[in-house]
Every structure is written in C-alpha cells, then in structure tokens.
N, C-alpha and C. Protein backbone atom coordinates (compact mmCIF):
# COMPACT_ATOMS: atom_id res chain seq x y z
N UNK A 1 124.40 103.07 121.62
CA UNK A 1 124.32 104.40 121.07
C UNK A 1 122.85 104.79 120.93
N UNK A 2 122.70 105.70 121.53
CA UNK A 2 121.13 106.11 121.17
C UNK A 2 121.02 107.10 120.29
N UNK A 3 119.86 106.67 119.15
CA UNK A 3 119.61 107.30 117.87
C UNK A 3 118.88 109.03 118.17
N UNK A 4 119.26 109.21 116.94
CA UNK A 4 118.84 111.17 117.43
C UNK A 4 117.65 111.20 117.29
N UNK A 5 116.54 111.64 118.01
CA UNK A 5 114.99 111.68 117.50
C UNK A 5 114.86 113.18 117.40
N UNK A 6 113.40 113.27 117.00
CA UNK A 6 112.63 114.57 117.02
C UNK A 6 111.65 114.53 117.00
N UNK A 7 110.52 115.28 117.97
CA UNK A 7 109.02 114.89 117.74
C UNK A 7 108.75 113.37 117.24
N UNK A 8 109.70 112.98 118.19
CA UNK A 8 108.79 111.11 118.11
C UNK A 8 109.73 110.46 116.99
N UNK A 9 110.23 111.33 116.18
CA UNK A 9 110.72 110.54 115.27
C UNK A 9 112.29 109.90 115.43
N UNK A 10 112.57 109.18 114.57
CA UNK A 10 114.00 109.20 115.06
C UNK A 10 115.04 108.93 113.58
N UNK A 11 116.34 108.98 113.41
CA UNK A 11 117.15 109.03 112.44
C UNK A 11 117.98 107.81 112.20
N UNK A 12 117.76 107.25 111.22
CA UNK A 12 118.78 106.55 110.93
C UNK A 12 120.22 107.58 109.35
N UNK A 13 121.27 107.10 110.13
CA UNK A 13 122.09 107.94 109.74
C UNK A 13 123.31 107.30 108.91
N UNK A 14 123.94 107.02 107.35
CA UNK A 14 124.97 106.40 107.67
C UNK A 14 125.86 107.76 106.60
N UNK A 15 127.41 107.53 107.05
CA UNK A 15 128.09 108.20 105.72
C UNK A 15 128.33 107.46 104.38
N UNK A 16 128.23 108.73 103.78
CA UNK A 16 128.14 108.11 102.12
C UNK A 16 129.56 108.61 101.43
N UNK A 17 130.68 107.78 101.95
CA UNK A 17 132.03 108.15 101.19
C UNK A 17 131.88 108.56 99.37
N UNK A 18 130.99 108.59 98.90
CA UNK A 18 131.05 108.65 97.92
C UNK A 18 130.42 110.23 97.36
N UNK A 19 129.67 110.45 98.38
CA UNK A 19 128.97 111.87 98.19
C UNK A 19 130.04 113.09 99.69
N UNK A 20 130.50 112.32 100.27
CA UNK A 20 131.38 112.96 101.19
C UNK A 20 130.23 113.61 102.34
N UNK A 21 129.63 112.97 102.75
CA UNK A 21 128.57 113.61 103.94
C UNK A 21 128.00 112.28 104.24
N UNK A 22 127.22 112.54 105.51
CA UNK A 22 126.35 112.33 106.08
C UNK A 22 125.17 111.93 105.65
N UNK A 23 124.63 111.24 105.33
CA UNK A 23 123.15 110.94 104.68
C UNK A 23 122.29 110.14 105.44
N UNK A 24 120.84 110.88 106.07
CA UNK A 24 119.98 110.07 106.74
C UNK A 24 118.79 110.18 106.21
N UNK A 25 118.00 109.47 106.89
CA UNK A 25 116.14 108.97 106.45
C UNK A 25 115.62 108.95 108.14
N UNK A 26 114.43 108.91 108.25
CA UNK A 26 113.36 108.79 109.11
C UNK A 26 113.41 107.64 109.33
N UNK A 27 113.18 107.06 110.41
CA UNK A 27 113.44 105.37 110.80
C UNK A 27 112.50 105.15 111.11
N UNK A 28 111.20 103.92 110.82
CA UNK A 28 110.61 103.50 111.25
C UNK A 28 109.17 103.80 110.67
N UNK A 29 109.20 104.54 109.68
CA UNK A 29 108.43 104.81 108.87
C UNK A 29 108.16 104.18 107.42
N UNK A 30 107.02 104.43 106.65
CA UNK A 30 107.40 103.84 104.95
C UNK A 30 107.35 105.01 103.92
N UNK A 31 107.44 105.85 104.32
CA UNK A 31 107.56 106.99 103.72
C UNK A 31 108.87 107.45 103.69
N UNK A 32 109.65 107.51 102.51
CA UNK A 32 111.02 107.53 102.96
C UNK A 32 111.56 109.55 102.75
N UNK A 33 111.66 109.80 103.39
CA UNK A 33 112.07 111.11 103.89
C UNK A 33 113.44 111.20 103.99
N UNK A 34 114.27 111.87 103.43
CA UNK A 34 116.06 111.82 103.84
C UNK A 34 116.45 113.35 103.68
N UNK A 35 117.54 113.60 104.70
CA UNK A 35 118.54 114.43 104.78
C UNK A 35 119.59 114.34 104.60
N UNK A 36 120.54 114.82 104.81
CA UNK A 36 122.14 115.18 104.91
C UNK A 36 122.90 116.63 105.47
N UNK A 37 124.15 115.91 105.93
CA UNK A 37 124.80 117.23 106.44
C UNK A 37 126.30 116.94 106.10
N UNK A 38 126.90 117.84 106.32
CA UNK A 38 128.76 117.53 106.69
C UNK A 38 128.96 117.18 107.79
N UNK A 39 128.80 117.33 109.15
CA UNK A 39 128.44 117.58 110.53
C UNK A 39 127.72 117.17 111.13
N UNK A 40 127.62 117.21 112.35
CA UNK A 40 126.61 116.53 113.38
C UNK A 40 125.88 117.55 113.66
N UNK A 41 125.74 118.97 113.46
CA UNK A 41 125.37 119.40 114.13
C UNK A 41 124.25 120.05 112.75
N UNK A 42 124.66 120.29 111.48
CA UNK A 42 124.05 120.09 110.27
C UNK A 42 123.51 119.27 110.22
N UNK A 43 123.57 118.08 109.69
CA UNK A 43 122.77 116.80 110.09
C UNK A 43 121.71 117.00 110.78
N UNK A 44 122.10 117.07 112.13
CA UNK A 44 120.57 117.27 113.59
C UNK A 44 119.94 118.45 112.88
N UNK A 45 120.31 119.50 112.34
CA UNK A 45 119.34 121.16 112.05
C UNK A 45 118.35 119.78 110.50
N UNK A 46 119.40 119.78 109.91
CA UNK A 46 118.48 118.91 108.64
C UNK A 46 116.98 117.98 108.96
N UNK A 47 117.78 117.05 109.95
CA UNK A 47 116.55 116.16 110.51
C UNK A 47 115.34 116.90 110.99
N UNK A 48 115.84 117.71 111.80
CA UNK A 48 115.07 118.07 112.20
C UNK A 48 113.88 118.93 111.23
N UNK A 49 114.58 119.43 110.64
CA UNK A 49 113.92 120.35 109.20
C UNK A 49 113.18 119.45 108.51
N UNK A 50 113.87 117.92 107.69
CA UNK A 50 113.12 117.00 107.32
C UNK A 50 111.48 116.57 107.24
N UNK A 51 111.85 116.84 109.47
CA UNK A 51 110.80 116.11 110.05
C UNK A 51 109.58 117.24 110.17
N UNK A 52 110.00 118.81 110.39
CA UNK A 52 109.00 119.27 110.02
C UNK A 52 108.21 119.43 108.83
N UNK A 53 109.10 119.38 107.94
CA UNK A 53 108.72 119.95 106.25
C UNK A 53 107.61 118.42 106.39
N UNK A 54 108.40 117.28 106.85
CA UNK A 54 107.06 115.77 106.61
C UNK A 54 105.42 116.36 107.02
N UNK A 55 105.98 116.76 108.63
CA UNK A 55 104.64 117.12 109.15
C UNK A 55 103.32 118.10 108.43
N UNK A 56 104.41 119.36 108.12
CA UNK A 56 103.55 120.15 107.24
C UNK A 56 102.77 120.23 106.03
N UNK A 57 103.91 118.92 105.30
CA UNK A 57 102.93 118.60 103.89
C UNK A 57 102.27 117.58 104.74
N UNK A 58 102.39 117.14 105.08
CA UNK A 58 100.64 116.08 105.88
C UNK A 58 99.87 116.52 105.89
N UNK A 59 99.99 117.60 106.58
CA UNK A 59 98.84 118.75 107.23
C UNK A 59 98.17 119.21 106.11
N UNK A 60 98.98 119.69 105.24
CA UNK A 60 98.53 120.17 103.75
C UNK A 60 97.68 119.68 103.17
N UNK A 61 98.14 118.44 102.97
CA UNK A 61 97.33 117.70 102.07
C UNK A 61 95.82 116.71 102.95
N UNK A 62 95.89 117.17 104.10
CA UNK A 62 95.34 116.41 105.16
C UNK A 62 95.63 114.94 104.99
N UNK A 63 96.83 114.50 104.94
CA UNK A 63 96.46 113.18 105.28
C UNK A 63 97.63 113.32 106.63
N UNK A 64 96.99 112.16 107.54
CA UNK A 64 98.02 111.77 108.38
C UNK A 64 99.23 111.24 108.19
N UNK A 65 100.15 111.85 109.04
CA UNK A 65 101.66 111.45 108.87
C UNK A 65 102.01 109.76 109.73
N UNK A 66 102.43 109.10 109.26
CA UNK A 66 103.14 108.28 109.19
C UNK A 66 103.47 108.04 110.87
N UNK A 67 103.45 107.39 112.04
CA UNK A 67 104.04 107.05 113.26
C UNK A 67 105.08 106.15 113.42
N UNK A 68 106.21 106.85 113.63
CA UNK A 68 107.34 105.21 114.22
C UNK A 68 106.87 104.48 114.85
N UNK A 69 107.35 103.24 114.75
CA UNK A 69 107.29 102.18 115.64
C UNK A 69 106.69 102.78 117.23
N UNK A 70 105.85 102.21 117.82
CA UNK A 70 105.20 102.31 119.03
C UNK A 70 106.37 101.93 120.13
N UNK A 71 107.46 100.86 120.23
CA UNK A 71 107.41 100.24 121.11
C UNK A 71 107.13 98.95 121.82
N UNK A 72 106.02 98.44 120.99
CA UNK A 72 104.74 97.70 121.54
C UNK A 72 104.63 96.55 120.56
N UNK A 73 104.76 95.33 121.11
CA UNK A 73 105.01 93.93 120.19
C UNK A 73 104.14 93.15 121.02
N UNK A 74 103.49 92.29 119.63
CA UNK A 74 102.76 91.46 120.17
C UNK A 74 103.50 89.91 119.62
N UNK A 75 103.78 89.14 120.50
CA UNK A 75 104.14 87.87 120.13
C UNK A 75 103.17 86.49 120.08
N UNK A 76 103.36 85.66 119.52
CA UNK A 76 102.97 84.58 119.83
C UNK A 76 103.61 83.41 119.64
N UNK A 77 103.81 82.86 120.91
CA UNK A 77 104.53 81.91 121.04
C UNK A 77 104.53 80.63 121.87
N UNK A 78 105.25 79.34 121.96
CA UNK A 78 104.71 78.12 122.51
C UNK A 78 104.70 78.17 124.44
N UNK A 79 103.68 77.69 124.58
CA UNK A 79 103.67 77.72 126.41
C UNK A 79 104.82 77.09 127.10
N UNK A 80 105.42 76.51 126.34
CA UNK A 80 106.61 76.18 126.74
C UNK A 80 107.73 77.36 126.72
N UNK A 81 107.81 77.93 126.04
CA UNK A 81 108.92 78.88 125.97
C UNK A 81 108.16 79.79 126.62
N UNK A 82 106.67 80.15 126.83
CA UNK A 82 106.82 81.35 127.53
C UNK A 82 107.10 81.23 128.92
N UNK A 83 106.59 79.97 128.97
CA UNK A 83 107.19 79.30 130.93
C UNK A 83 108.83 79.47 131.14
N UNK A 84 109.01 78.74 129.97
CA UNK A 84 110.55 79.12 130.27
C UNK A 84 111.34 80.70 130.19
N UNK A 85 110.61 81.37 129.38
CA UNK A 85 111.36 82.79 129.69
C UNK A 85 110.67 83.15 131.57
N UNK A 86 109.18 83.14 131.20
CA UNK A 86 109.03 83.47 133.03
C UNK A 86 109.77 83.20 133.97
N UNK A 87 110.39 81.90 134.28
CA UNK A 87 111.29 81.10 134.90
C UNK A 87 112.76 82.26 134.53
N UNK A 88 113.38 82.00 133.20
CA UNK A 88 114.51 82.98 133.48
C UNK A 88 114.05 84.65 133.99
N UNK A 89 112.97 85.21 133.38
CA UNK A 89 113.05 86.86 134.31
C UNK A 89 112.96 86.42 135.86
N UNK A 90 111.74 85.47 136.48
CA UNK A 90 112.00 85.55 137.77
C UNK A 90 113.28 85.05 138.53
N UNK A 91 114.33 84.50 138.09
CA UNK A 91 115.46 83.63 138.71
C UNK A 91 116.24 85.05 138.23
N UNK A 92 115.91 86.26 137.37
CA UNK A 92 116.74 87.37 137.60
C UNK A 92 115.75 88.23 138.27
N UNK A 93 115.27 87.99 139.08
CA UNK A 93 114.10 89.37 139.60
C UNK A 93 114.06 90.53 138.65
N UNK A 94 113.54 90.27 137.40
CA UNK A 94 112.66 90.99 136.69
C UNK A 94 110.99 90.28 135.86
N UNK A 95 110.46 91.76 135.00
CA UNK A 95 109.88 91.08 134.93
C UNK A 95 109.68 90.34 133.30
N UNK A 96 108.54 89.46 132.96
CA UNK A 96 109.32 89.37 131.51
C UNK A 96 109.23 90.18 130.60
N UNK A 97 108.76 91.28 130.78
CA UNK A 97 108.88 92.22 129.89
C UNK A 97 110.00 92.58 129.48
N UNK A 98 110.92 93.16 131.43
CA UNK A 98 112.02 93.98 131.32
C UNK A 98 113.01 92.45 131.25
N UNK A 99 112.93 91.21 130.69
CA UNK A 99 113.92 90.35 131.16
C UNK A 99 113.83 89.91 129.14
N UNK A 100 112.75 90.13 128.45
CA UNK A 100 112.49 90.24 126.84
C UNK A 100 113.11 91.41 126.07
N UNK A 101 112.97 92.55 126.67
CA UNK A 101 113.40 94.12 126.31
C UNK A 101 115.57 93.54 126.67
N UNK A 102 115.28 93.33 127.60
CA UNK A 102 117.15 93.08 127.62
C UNK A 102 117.75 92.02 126.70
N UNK A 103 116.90 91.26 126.76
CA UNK A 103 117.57 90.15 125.95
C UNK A 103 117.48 90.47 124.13
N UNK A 104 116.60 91.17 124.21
CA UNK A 104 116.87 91.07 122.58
C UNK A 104 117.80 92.68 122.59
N UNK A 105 117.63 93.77 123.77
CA UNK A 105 118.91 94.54 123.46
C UNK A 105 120.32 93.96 123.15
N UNK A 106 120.01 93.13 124.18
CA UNK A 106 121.30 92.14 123.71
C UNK A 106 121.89 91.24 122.33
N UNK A 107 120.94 90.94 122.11
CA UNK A 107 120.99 90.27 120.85
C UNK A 107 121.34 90.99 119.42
N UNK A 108 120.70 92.40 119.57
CA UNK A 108 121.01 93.18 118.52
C UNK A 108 122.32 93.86 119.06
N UNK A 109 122.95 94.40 119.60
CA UNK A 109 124.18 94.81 119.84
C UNK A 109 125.06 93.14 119.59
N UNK A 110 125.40 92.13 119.46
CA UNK A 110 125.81 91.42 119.49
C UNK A 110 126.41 91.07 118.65
C-alpha cells in the first residue's frame, strides 16, 4: 500500500473507533502535526491542510521545517555479510542496493 504524501511529506493514518474517524500525523518527522477526517477524501483535503499550515508557521517564525526521512541509510556492517549479500544481489542480477531495498520491503510487509 503506498502511503498518501504531500510536498515530500507523507501520512501515517490509523482509525480511532473511539472518536469515530480517521486520525493521522506527519510520518517521519518529530514534530508531531495531526489531522482527521470521516473520509478519504476529507482526510487527504486535512493532510494536506496540516502540511501547509506546518510549512507556514515555519516560515513565520523562520525556523526550518522539519524533512522526512531522505531515503538514504548508512549501514555498518561485517565484511562478511557484506560479501555475502553481494553474492546474493549478483546470483539475482541486481544490484545491492536494489537486492537490500527488496529485502527489507520484504521483511516489513511480512
């Protein structure tokens, strides 16, 4: 399932049986920012609203807003295992980036 973003950002979303809606936050941030809707389509107008109202008091106050996650991991780990992942991406003709990026997709859906 791919998460709803906006301007970079993106939503984590769960329902709150107890308030009867929709209730989300900004993912990937430490600034905790939240919306809600009834709807999906409320919800997305909210987030999105959220994410500007974040931007604008930034701006306001000049400080910089907050960036999700990049993407971009740095590991460190034993030469042994990194030989051995090399060995599994090339025996799948990838590379270990795209053979690291699958495997832990995998791992978290799991």
């Amino acid at each position: 399932m791919k998460p709803m973003t906006y301007k970079g950002y993106s939503a984590r979303i769960e329902y709150s049986d107890e308030d009867d809606c929709f209730i989300g936050r900004l993912a990937g941030i430490r600034d905790i920012i939240t919306f809600h809707g009834n709807f999906v389509e409320e919800v997305r107008h909210a987030f999105q609203e959220a994410v500007d109202f974040y931007l604008e008091t930034c701006r306001q106050r000049n400080e910089a807003p907050q960036k999700p996650y990049s993407g971009k991991i740095s590991l460190r780990i034993s030469p042994n295992i990194h030989a051995r992942m090399a060995m599994q991406a090339d025996a799948a003709g990838k590379s270990i980036n795209q053979w690291v990026a699958e495997t832990l997709e995998h791992a978290i859906h799991a």
